[in-house]
N, C-alpha and C. Protein backbone atom coordinates (compact mmCIF):
# COMPACT_ATOMS: atom_id res chain seq x y z
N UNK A 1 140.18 0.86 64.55
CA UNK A 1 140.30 1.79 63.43
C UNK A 1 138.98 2.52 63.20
N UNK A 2 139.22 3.09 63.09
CA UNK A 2 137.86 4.34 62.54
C UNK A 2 137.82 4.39 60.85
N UNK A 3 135.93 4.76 60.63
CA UNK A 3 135.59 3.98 59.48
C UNK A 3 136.39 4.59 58.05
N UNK A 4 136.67 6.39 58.67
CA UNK A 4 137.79 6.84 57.72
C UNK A 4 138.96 5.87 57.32
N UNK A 5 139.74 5.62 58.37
CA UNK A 5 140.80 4.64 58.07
C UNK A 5 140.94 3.56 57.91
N UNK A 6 139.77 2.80 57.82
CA UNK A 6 139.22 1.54 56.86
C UNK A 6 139.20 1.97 55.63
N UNK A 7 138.72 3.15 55.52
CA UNK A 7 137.83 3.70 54.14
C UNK A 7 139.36 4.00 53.41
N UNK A 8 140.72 4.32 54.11
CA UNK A 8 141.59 4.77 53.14
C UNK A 8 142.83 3.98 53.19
N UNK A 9 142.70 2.52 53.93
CA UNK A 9 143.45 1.73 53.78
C UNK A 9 143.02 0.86 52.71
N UNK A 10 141.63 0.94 52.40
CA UNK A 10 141.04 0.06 50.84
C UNK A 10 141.54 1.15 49.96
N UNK A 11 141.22 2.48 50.08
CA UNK A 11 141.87 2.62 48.84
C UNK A 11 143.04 2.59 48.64
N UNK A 12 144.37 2.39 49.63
CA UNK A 12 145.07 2.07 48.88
C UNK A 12 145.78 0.66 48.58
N UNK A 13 144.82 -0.19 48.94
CA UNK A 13 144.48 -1.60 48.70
C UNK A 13 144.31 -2.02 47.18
N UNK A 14 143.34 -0.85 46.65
CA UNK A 14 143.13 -1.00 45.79
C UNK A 14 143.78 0.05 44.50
N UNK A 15 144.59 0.74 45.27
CA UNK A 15 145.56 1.10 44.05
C UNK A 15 146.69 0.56 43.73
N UNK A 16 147.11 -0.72 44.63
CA UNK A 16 148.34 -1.47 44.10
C UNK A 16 147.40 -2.63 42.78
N UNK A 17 146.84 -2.54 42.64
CA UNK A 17 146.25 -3.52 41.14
C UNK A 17 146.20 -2.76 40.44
N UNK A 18 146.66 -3.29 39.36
CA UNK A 18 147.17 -1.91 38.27
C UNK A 18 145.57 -2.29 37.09
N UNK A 19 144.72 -2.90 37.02
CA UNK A 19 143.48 -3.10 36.06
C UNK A 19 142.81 -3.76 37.04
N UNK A 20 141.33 -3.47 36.43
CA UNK A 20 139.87 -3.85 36.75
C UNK A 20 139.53 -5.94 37.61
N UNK A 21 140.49 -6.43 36.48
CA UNK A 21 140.67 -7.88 36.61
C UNK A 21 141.19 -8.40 37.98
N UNK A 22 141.93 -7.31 38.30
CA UNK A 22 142.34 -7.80 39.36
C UNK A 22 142.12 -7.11 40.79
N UNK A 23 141.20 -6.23 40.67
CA UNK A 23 140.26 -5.45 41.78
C UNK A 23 139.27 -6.46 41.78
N UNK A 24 138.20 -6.79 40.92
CA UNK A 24 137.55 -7.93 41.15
C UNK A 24 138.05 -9.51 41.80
N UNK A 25 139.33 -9.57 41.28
CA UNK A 25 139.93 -10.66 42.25
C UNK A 25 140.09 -10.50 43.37
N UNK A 26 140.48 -9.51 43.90
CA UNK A 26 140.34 -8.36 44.70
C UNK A 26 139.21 -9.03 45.61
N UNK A 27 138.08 -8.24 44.94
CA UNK A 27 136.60 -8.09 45.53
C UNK A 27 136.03 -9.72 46.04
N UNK A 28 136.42 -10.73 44.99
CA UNK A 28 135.73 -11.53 45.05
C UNK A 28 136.55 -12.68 46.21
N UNK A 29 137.78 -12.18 46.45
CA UNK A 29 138.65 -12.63 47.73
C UNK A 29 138.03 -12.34 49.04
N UNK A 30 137.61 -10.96 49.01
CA UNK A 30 137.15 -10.44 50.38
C UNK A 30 135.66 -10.99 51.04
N UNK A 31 134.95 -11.25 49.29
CA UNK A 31 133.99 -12.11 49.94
C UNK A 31 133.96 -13.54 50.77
N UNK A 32 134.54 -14.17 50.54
CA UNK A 32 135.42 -15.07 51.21
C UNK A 32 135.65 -15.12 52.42
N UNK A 33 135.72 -14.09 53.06
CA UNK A 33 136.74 -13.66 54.74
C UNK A 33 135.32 -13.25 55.05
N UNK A 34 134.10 -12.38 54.61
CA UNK A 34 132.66 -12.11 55.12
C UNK A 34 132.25 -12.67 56.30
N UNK A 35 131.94 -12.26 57.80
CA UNK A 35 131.49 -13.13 58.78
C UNK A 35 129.97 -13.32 58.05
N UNK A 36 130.03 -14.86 57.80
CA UNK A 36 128.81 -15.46 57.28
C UNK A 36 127.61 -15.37 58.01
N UNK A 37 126.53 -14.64 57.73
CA UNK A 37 124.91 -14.92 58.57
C UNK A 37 125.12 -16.36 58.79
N UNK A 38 124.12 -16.43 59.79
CA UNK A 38 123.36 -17.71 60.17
C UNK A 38 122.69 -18.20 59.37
N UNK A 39 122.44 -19.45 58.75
CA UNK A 39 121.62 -19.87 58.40
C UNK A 39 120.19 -19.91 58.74
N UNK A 40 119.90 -19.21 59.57
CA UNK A 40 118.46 -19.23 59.84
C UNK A 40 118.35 -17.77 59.79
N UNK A 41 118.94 -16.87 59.36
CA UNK A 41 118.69 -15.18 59.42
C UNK A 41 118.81 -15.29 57.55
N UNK A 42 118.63 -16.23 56.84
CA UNK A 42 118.47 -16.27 55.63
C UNK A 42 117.22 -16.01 54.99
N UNK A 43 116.60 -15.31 55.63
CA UNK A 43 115.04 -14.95 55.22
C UNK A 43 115.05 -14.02 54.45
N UNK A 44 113.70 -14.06 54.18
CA UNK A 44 113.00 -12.40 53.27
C UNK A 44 113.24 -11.72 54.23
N UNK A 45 113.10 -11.50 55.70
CA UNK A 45 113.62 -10.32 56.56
C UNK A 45 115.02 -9.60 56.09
N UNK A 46 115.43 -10.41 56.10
CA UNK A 46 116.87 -9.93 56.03
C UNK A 46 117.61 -10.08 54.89
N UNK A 47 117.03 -10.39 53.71
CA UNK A 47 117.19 -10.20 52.45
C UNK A 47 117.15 -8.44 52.06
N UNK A 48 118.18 -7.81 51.53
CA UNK A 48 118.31 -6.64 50.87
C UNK A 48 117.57 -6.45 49.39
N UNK A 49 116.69 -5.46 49.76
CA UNK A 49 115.77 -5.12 48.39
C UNK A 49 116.51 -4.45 47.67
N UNK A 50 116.65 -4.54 46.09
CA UNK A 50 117.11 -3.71 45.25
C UNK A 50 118.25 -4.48 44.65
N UNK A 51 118.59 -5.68 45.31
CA UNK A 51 119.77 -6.09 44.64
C UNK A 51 119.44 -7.17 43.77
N UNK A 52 120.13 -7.08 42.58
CA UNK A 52 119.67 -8.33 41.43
C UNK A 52 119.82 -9.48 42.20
N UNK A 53 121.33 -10.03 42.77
CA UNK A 53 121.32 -11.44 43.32
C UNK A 53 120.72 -11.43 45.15
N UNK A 54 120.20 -12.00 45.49
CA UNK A 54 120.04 -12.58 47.01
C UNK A 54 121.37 -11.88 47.50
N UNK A 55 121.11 -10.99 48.39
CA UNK A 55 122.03 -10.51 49.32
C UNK A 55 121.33 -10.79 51.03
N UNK A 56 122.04 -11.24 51.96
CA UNK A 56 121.29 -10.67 53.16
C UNK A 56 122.06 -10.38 54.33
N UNK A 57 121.73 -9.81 55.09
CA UNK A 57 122.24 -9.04 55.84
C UNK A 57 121.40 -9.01 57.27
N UNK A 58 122.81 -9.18 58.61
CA UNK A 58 121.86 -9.39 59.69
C UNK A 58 123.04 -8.39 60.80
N UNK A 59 122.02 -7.57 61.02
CA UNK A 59 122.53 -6.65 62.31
C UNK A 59 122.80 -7.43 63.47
N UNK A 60 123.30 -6.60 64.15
CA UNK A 60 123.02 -7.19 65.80
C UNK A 60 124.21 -5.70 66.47
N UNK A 61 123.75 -5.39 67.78
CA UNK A 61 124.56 -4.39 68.82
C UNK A 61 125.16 -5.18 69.80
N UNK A 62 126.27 -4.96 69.82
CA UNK A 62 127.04 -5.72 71.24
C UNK A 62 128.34 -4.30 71.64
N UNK A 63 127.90 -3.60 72.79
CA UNK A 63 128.86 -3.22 73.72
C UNK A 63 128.64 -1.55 73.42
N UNK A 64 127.31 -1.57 72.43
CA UNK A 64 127.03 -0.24 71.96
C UNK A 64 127.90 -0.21 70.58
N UNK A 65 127.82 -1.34 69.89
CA UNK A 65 128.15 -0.93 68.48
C UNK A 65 128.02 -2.26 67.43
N UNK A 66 127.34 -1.79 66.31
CA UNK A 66 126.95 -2.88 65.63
C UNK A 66 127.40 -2.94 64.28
N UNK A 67 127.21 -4.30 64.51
CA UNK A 67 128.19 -5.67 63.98
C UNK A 67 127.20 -6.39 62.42
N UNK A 68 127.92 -6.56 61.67
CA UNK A 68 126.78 -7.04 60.23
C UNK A 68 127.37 -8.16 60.33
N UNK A 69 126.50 -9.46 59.53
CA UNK A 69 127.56 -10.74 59.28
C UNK A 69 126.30 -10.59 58.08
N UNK A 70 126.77 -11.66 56.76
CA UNK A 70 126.15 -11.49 55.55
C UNK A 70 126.61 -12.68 54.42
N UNK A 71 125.21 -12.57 53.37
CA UNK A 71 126.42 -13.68 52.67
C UNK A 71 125.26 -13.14 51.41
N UNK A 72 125.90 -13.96 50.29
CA UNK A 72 125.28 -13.58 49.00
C UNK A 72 125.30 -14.79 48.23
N UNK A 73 124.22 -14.88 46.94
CA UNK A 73 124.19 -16.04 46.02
C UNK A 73 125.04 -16.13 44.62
N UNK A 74 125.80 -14.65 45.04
CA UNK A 74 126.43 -13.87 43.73
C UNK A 74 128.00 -14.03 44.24
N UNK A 75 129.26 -14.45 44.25
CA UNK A 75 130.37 -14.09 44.12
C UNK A 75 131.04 -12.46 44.08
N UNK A 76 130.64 -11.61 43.29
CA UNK A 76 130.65 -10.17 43.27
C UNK A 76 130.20 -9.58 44.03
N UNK A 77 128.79 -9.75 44.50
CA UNK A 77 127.68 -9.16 45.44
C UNK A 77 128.00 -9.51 46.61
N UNK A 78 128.70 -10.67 46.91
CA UNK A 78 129.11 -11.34 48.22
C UNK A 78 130.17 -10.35 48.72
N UNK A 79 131.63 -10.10 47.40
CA UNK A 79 132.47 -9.21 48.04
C UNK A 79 132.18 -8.01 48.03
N UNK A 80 130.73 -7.47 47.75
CA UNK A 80 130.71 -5.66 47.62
C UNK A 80 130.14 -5.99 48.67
N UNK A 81 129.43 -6.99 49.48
CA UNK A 81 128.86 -6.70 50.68
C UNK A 81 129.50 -6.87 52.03
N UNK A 82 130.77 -7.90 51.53
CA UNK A 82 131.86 -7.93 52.42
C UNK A 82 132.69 -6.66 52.52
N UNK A 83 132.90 -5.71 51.70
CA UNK A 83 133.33 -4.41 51.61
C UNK A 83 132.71 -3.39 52.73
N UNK A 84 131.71 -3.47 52.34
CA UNK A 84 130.77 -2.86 53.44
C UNK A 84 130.81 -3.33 54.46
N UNK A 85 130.87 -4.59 54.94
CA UNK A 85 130.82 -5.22 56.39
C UNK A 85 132.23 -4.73 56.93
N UNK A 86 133.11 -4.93 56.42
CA UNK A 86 134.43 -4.40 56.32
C UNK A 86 135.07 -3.26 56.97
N UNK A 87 133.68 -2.19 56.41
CA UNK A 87 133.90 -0.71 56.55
C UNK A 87 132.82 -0.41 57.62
N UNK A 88 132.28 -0.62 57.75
CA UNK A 88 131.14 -0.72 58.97
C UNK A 88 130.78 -0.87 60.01
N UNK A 89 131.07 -2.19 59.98
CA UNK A 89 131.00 -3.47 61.36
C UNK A 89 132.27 -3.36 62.02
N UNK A 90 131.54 -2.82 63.24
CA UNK A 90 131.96 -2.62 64.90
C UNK A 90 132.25 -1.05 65.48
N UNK A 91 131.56 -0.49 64.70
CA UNK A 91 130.87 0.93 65.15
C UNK A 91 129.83 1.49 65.53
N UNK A 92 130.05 2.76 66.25
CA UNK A 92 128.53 2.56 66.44
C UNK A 92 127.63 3.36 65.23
N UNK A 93 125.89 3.48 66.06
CA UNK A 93 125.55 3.20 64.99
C UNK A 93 124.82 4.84 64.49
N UNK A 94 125.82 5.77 64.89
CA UNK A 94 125.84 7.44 64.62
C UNK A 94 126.65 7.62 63.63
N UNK A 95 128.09 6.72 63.79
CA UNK A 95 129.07 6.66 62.73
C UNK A 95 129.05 6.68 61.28
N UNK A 96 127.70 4.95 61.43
CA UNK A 96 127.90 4.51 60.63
C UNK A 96 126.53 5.28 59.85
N UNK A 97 125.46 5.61 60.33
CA UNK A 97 124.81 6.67 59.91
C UNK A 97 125.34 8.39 59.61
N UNK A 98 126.18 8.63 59.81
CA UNK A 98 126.84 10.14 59.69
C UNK A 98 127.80 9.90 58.97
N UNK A 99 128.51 8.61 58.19
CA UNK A 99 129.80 8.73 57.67
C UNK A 99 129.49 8.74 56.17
N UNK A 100 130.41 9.32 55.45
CA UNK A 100 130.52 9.29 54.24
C UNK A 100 131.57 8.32 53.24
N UNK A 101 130.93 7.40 53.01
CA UNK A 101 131.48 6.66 51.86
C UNK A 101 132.30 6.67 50.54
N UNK A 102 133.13 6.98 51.09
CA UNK A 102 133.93 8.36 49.94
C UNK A 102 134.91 6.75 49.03
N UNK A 103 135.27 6.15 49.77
CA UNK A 103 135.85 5.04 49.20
C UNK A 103 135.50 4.38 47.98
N UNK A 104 133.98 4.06 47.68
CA UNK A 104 133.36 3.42 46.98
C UNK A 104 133.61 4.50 45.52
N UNK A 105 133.84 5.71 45.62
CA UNK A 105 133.92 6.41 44.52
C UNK A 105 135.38 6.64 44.19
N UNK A 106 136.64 6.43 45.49
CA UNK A 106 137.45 6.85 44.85
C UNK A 106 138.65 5.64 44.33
N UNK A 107 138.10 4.53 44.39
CA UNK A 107 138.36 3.45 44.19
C UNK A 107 137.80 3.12 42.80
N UNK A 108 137.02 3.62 42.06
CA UNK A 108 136.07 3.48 41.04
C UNK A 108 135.28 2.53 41.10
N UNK A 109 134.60 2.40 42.12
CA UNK A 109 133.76 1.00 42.21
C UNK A 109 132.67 1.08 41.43
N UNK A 110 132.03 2.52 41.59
CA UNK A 110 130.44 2.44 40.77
C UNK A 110 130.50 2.44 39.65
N UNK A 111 131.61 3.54 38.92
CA UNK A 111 131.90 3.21 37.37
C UNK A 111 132.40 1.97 36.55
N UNK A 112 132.43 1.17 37.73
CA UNK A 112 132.95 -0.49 36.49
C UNK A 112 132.07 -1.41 37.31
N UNK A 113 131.02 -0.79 38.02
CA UNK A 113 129.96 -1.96 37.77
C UNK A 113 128.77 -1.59 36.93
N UNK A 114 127.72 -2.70 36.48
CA UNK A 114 126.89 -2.78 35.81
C UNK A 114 125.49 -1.77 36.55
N UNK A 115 124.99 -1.18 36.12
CA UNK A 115 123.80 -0.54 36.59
C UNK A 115 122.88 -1.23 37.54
N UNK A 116 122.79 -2.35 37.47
CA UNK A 116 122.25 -3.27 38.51
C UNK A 116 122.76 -3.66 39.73
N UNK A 117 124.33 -3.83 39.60
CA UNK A 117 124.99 -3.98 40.53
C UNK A 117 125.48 -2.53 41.42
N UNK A 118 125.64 -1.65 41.03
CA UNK A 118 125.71 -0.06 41.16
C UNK A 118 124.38 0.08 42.12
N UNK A 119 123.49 -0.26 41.25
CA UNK A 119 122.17 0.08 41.97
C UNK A 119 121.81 -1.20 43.56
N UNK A 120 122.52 -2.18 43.71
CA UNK A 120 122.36 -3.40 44.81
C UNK A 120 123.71 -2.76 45.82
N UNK A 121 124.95 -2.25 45.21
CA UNK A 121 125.31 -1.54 45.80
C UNK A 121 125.18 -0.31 47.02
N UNK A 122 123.66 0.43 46.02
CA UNK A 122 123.39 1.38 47.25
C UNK A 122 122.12 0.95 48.18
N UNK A 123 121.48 -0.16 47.73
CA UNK A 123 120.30 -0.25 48.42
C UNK A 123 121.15 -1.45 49.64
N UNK A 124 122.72 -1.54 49.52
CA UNK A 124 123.05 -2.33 50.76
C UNK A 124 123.22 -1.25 51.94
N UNK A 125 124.32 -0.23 51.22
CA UNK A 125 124.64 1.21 51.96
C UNK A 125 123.16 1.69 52.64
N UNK A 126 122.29 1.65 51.82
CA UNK A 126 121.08 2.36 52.70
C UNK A 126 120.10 1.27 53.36
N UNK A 127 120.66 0.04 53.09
CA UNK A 127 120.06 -0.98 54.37
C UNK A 127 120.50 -0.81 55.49
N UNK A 128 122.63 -0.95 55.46
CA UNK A 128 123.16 -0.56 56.45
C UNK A 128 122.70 0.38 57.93
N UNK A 129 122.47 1.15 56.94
CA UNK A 129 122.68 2.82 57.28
C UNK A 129 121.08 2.97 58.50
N UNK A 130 120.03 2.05 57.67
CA UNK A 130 118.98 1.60 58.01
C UNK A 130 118.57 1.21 59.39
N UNK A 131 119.75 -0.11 59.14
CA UNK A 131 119.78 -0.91 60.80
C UNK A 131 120.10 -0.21 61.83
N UNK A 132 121.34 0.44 61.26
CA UNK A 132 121.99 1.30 62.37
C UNK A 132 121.31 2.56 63.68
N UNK A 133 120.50 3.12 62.70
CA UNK A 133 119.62 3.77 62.66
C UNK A 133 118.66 3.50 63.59
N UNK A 134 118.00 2.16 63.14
CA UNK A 134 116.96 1.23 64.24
C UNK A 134 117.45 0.28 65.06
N UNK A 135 118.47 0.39 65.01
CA UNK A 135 119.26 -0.74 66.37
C UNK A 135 119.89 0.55 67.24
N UNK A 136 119.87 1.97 66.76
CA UNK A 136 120.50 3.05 67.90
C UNK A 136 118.73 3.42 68.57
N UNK A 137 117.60 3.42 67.79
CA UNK A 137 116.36 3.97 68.52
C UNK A 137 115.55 2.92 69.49
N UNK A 138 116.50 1.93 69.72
CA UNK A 138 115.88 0.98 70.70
C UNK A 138 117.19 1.06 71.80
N UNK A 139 118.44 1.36 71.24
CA UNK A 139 119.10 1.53 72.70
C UNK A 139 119.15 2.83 73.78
């Protein structure tokens, strides 16, 4: 699938829940299914700046397209980062740098989170976006 049609099979994932309560049940399910980092890629390396709870996040390229696995200390933060892994992981890494994230807005994700979480939100997107970036200028 291509990251568009990830991007518009969540939303309409997320228009069969008719309230907020149950998009977060939602969210906090998907964290759950997250291919979990390694326990030893649990470092300050790979810890995401900007986010209130411990997020981290570990690249890797296999076959010319890269792959996130991740985990969080937060329940919420775990599934907004599983969202992203979701939408991301196993493309390459022009895609995932050139694509637009249109999901996250039309889903209302940023407007019913907290300013902190809104804000750990984008500093994952622009970690992502990051790796991709520096795992395409070494291949």
């Amino acid at each position: 699938m291509t990251i568009n049609e990830i991007q518009d099979e969540l939303i309409e994932d997320f228009a069969f829940f008719t309230d907020w309560m149950e998009k977060y049940e939602y969210i906090i399910q998907l964290g759950k299914e997250v291919p979990l980092i390694d326990e030893r890629y649990k470092t300050d390396e790979y810890i995401i700046k900007g986010c209130q709870s411990k997020v981290w996040l570990f690249p890797e390229i296999k076959d010319g397209k890269v792959y996130f696995k991740a985990d969080s200390d937060a329940i919420i933060t775990k599934g907004l980062v599983s969202l992203m892994v979701k939408v991301l992981s196993g493309h390459t890494a022009k895609e995932i740098v050139d694509t637009d994230l249109y999901f996250v807005d039309q889903i209302g994700l940023k407007e019913h989170l907290s300013p902190t979480r809104a804000n750990g939100l984008l500093s994952m997107i622009k970690q992502m976006k990051l790796y991709a970036l520096a795992l395409q200028a070494k291949t």
